[in-house]
C-alpha atoms as a PDB file:
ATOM      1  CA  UNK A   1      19.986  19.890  19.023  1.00  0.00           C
ATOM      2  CA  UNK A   2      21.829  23.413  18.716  1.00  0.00           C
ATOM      3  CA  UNK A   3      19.649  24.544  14.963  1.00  0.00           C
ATOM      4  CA  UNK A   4      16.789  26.840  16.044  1.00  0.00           C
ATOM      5  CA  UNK A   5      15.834  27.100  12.697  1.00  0.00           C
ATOM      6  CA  UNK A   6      15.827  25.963   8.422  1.00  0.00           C
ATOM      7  CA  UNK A   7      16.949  28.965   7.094  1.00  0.00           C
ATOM      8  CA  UNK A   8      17.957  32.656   7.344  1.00  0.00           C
ATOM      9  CA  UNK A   9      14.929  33.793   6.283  1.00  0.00           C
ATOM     10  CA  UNK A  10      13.116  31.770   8.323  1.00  0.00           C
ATOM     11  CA  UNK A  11      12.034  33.048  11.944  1.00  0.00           C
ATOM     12  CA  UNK A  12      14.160  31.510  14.336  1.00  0.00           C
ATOM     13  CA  UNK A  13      12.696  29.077  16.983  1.00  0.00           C
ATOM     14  CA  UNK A  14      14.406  28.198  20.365  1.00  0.00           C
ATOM     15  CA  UNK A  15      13.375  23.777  19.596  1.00  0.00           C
ATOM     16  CA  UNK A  16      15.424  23.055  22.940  1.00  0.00           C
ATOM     17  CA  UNK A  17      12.953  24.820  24.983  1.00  0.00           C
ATOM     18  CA  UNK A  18       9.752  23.544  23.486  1.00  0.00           C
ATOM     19  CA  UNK A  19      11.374  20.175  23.555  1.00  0.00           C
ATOM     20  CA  UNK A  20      12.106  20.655  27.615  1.00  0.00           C
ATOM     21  CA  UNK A  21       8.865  22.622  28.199  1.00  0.00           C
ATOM     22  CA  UNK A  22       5.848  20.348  25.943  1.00  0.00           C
ATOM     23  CA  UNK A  23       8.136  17.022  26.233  1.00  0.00           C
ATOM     24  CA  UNK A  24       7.796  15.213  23.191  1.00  0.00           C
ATOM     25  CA  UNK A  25       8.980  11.489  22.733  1.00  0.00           C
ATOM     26  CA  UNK A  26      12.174  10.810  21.573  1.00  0.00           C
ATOM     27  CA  UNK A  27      12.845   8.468  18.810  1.00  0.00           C
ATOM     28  CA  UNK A  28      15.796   6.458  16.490  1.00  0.00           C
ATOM     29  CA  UNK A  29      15.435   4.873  13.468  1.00  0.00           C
ATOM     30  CA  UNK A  30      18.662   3.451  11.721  1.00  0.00           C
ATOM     31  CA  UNK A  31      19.192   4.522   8.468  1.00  0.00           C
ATOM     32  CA  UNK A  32      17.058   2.707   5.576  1.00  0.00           C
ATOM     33  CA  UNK A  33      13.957   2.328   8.438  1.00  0.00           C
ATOM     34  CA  UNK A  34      10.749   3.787   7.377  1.00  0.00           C
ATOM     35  CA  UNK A  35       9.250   6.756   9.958  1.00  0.00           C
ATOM     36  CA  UNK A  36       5.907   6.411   8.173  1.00  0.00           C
ATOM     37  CA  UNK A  37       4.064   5.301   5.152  1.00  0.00           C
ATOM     38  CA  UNK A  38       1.957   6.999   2.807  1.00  0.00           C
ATOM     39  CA  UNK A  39      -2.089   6.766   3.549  1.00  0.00           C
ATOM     40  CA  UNK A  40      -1.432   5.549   7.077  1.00  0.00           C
ATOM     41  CA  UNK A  41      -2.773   8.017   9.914  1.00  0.00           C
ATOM     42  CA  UNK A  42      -1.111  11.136  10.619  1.00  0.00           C
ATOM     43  CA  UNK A  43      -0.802  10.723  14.619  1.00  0.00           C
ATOM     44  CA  UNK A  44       1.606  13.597  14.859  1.00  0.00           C
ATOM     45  CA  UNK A  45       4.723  15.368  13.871  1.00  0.00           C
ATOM     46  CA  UNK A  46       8.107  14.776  13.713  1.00  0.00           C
ATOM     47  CA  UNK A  47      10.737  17.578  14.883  1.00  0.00           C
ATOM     48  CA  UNK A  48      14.449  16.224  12.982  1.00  0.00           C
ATOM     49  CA  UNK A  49      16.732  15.965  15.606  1.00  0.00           C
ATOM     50  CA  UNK A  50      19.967  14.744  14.208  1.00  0.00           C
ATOM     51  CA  UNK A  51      20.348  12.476  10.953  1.00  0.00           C
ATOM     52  CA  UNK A  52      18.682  12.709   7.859  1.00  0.00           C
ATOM     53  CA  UNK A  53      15.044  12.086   6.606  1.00  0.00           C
ATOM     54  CA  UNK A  54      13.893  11.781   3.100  1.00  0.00           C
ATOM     55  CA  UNK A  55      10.047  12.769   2.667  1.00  0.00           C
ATOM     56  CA  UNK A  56       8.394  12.252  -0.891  1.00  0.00           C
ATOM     57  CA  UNK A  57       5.072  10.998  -2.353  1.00  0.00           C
ATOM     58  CA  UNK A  58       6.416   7.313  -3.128  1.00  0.00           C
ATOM     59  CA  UNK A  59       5.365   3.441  -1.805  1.00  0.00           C
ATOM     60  CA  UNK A  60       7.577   2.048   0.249  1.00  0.00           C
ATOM     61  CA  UNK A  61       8.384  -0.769  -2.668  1.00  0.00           C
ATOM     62  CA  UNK A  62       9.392   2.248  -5.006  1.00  0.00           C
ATOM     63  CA  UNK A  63      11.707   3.700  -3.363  1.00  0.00           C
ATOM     64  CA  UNK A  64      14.897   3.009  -5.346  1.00  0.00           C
ATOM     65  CA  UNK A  65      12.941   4.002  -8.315  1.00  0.00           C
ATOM     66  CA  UNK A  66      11.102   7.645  -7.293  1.00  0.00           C
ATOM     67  CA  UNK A  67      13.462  10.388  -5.990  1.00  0.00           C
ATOM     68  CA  UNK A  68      12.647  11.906  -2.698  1.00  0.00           C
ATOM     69  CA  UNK A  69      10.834  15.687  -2.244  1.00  0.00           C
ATOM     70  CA  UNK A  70      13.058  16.710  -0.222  1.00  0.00           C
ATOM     71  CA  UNK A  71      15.907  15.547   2.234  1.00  0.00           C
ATOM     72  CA  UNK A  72      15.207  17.207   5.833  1.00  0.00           C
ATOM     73  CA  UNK A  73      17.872  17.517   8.563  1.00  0.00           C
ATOM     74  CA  UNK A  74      18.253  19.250  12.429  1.00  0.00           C
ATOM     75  CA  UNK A  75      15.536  21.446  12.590  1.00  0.00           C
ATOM     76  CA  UNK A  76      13.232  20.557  10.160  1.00  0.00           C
ATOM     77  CA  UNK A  77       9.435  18.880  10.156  1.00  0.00           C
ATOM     78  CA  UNK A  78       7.804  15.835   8.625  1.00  0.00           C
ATOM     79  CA  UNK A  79       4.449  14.895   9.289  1.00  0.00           C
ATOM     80  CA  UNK A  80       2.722  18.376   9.094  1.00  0.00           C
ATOM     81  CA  UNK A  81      -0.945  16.988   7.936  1.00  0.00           C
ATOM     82  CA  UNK A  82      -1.785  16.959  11.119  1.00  0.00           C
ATOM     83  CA  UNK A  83      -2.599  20.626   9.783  1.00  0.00           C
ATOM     84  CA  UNK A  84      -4.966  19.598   7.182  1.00  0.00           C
ATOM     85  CA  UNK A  85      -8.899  19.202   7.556  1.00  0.00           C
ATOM     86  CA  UNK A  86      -9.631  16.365  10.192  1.00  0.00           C
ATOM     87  CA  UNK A  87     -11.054  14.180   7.393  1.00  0.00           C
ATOM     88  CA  UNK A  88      -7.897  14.318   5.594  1.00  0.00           C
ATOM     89  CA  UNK A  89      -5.555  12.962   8.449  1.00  0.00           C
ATOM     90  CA  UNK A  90      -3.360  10.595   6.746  1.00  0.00           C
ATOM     91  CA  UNK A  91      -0.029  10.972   5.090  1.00  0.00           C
ATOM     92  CA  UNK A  92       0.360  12.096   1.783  1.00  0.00           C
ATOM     93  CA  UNK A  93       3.710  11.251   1.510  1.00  0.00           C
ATOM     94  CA  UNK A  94       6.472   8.543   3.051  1.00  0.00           C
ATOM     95  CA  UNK A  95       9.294   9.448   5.145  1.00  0.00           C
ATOM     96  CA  UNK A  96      12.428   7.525   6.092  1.00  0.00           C
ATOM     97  CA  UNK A  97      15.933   7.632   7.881  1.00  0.00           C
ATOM     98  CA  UNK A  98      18.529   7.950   5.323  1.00  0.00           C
ATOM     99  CA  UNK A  99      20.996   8.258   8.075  1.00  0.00           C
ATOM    100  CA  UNK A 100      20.597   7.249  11.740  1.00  0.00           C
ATOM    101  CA  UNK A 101      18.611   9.908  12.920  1.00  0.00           C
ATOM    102  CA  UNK A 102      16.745  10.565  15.947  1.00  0.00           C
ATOM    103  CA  UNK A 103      13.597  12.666  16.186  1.00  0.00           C
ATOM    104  CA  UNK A 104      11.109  14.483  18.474  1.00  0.00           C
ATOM    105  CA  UNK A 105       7.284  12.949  17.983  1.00  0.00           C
ATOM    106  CA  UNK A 106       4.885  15.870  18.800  1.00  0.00           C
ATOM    107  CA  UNK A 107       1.579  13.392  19.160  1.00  0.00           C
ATOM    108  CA  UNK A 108      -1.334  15.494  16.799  1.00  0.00           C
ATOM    109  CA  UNK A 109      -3.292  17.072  19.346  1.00  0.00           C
ATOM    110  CA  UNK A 110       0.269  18.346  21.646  1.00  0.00           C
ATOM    111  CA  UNK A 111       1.516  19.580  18.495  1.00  0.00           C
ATOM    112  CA  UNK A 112      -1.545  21.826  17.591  1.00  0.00           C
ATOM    113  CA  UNK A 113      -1.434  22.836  20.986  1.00  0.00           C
ATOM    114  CA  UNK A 114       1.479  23.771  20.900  1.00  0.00           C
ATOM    115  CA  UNK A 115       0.689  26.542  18.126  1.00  0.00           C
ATOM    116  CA  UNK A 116      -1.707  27.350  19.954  1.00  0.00           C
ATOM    117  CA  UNK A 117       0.186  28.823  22.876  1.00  0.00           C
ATOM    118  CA  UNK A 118       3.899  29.651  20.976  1.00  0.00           C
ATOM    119  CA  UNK A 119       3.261  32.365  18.421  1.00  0.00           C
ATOM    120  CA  UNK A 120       6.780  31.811  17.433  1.00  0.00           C
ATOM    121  CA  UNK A 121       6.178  28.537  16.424  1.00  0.00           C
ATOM    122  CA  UNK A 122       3.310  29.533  14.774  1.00  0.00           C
ATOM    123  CA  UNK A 123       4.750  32.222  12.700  1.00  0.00           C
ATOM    124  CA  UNK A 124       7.769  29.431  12.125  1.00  0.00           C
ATOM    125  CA  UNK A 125       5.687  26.843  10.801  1.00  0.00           C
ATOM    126  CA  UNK A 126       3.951  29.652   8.248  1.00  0.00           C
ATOM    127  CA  UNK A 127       7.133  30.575   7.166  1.00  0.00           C
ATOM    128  CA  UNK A 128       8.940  27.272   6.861  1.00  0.00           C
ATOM    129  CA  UNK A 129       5.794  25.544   4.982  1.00  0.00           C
ATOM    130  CA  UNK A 130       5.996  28.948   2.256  1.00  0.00           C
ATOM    131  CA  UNK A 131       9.599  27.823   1.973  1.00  0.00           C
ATOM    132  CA  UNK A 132       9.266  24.251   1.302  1.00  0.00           C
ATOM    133  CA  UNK A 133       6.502  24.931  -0.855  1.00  0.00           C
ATOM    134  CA  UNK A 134       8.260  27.164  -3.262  1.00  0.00           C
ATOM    135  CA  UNK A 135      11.479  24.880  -2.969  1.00  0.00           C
ATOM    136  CA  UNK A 136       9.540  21.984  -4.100  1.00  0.00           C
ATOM    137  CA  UNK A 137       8.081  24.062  -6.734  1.00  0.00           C
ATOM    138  CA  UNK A 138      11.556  24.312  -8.254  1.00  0.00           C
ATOM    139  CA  UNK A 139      13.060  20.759  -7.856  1.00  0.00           C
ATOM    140  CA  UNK A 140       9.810  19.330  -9.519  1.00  0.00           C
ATOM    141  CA  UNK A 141      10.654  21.406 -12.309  1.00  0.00           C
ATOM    142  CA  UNK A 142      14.465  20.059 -12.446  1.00  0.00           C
ATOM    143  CA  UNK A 143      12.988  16.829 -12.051  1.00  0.00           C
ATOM    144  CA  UNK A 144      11.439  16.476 -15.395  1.00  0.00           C
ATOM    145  CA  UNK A 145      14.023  18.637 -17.206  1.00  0.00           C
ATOM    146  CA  UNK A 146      17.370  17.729 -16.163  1.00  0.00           C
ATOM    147  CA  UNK A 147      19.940  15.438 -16.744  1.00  0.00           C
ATOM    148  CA  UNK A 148      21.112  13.274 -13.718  1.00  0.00           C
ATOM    149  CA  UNK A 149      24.006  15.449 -13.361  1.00  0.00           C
ATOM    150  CA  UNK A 150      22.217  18.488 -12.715  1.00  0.00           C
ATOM    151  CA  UNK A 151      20.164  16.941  -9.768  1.00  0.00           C
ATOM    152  CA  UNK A 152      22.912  15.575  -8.325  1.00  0.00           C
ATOM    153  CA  UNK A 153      24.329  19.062  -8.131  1.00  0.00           C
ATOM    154  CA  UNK A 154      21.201  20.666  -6.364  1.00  0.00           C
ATOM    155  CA  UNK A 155      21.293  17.423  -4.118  1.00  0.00           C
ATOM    156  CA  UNK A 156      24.446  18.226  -2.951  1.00  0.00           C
ATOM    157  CA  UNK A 157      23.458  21.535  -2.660  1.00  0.00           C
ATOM    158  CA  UNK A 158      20.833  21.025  -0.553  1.00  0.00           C
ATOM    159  CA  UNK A 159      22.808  18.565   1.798  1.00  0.00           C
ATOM    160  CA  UNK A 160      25.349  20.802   2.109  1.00  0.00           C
ATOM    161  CA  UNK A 161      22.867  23.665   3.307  1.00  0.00           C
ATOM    162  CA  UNK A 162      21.150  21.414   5.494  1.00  0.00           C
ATOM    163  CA  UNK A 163      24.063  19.404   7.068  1.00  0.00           C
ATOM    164  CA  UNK A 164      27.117  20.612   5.795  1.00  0.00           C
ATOM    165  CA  UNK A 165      30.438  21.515   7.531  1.00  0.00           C
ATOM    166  CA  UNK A 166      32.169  24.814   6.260  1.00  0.00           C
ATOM    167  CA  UNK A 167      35.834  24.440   5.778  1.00  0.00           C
ATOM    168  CA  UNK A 168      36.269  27.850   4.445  1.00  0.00           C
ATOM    169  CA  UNK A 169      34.427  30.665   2.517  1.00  0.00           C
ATOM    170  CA  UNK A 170      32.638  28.065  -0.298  1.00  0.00           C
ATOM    171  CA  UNK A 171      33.541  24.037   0.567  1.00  0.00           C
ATOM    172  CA  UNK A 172      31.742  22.213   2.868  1.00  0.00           C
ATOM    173  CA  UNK A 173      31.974  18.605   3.900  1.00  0.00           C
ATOM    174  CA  UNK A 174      29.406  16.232   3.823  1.00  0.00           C
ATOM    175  CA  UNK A 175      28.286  13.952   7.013  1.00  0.00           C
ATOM    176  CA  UNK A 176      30.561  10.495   6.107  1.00  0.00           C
ATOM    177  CA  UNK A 177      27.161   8.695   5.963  1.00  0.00           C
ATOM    178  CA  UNK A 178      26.482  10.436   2.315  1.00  0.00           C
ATOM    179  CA  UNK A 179      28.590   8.017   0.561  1.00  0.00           C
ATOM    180  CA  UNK A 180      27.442   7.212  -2.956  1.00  0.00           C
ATOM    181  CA  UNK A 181      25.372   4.754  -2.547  1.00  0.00           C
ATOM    182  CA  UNK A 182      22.822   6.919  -0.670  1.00  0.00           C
ATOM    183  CA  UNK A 183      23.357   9.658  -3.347  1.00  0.00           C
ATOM    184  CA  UNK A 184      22.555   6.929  -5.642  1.00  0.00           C
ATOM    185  CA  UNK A 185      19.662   6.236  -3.922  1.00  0.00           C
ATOM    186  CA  UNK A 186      18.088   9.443  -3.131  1.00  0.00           C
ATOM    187  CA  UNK A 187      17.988  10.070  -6.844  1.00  0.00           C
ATOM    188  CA  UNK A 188      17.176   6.736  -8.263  1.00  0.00           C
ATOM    189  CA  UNK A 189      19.464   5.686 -10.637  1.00  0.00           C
ATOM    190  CA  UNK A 190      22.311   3.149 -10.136  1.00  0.00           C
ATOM    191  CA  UNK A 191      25.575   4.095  -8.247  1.00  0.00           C
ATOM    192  CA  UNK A 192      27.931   3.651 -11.659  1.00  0.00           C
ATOM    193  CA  UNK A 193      25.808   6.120 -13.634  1.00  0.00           C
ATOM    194  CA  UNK A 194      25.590   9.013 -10.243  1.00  0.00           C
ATOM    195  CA  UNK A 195      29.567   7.874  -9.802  1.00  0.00           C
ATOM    196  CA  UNK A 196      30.170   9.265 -13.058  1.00  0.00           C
ATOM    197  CA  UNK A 197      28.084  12.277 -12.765  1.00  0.00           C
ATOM    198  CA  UNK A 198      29.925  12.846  -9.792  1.00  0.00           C
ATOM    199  CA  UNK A 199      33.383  13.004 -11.846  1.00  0.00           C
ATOM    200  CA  UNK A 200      31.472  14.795 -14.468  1.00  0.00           C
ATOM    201  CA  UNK A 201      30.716  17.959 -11.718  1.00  0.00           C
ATOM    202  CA  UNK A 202      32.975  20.283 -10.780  1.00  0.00           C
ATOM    203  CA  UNK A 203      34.040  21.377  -6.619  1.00  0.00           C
ATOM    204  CA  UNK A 204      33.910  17.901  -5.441  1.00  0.00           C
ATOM    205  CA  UNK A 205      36.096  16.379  -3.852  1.00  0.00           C
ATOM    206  CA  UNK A 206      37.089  13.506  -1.238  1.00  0.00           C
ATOM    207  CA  UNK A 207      38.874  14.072   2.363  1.00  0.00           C
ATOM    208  CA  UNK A 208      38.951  11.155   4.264  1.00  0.00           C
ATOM    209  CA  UNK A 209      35.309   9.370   3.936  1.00  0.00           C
ATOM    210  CA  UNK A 210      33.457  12.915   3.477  1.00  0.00           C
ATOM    211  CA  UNK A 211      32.476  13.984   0.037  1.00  0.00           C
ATOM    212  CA  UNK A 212      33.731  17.964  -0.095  1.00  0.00           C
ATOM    213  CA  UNK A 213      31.475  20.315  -2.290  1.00  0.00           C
ATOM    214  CA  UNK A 214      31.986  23.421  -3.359  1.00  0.00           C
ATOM    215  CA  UNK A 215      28.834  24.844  -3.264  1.00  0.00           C
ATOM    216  CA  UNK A 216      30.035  28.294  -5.437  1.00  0.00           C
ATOM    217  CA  UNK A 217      31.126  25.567  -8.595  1.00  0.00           C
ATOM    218  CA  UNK A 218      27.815  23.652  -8.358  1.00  0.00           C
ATOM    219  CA  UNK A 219      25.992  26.968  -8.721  1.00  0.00           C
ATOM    220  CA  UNK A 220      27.926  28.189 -11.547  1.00  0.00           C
ATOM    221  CA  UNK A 221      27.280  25.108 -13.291  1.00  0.00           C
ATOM    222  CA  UNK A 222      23.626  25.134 -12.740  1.00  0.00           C
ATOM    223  CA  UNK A 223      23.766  28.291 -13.795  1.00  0.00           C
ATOM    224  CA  UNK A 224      25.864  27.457 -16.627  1.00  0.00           C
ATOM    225  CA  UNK A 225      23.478  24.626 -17.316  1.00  0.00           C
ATOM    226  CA  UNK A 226      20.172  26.425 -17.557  1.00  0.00           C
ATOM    227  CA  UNK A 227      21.663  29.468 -19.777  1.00  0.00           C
ATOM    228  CA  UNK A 228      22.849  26.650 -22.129  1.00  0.00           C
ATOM    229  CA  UNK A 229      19.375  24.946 -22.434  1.00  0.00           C
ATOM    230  CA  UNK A 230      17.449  28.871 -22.393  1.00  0.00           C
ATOM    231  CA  UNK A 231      19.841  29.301 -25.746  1.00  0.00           C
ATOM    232  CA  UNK A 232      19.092  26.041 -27.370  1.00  0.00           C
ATOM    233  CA  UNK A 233      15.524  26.729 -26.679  1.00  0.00           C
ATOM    234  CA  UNK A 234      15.806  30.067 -28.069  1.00  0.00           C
ATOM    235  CA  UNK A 235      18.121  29.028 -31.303  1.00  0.00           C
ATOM    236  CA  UNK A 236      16.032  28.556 -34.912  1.00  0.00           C
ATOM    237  CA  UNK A 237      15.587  24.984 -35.545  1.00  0.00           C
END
């Protein structure tokens, strides 16, 4: 796993060594297979080794219906209640591969140990839970006031930040596994009505069997977007 960390602004964290030094299981799941379920017990946390995981607050039988919190790639956590109070130690939310993906399983009491004795890690986890909280802040907020088109934009967004390839200064290609369908999927609605949103947005493209996104014409139209609706808001009636 060569990312040491989420973000710039995140402190970086050298994962290979605490993998090789506190030994954590490896594990695969094939894409579609659930990692775990909402209210079962939190036995530990998950380190995203390669692949894809979606995490949200959803029942397993909704998930074509509820879009995920967040998609997490290389780098990232799931499972972080071990964290909470002891009498809260179940998951409050479900996670599952939406790629193959393969994972590190840091069983509850090695992973608080291992905060214990990395103040790296420590610092990391502070850092990266501040980011994801704020992050989520925002996409519940396009949730429940955008059109499908605009979500789709800050998905690809946010999978080409997380698991992009840069081709030059602004496109980036997309892992061949995020075909429409999935896109489809992670933002539940059917794949004609996202395939059409998809024409609809500008800086995307297709090479091969990889989406390419540009990620400066998805901004622009977000930005585009939300002046638009600040207007019409603004406008006498």
């Amino acid at each position: 796993m060569e990312k040491t960390s989420t973000s710039a602004e995140t402190p970086r964290v050298d994962w290979k060594r605490a993998v090789e030094t506190y030994k954590p299981l490896h594990v695969r799941y094939p894409h579609g297979e659930l990692v775990f379920q909402i209210g079962t017990y939190a036995a530990g946390t998950y380190l995203v080794s390669a692949g894809l995981v979606s995490d949200r607050c959803a029942a397993q039988g909704e998930r074509h219906r509820t879009p995920p919190i967040e998609i997490l790639g290389p780098g990232d956590l799931i499972g972080l209640e071990v964290l909470l109070d002891r009498h809260r130690d179940l998951h409050l939310s479900c996670a599952r591969a939406v790629t193959d993906a393969e994972l590190f399983f840091f069983e509850r009491e090695l992973f608080l140990q291992v905060l214990e004795q990395e103040a790296g890690i420590e610092r990391y986890c502070l850092a990266y839970l501040a980011r994801r909280f704020y992050s989520m802040k925002q996409r519940t907020g396009l949730l429940f006031t955008s059109r499908v088109e605009e979500r789709l934009a800050q998905l690809l967004l946010d999978l080409a930040e997380r698991c992009g390839e840069r081709l030059d200064g602004e496109n980036v290609t997309l892992p061949c596994e995020i075909t429409l369908p999935i896109l489809a999927q992670l933002l539940g609605r059917s794949a004609a009505r996202v395939g059409r949103a998809t024409e609809s947005l500008p800086g995307i493209s297709q090479q091969g069997e990889r989406l390419v996104v540009s990620s400066d014409a998805l901004r622009a139209h977000l930005a585009e977007t939300a002046d638009l609706r600040s207007r019409a808001r603004g406008s006498p009636r």
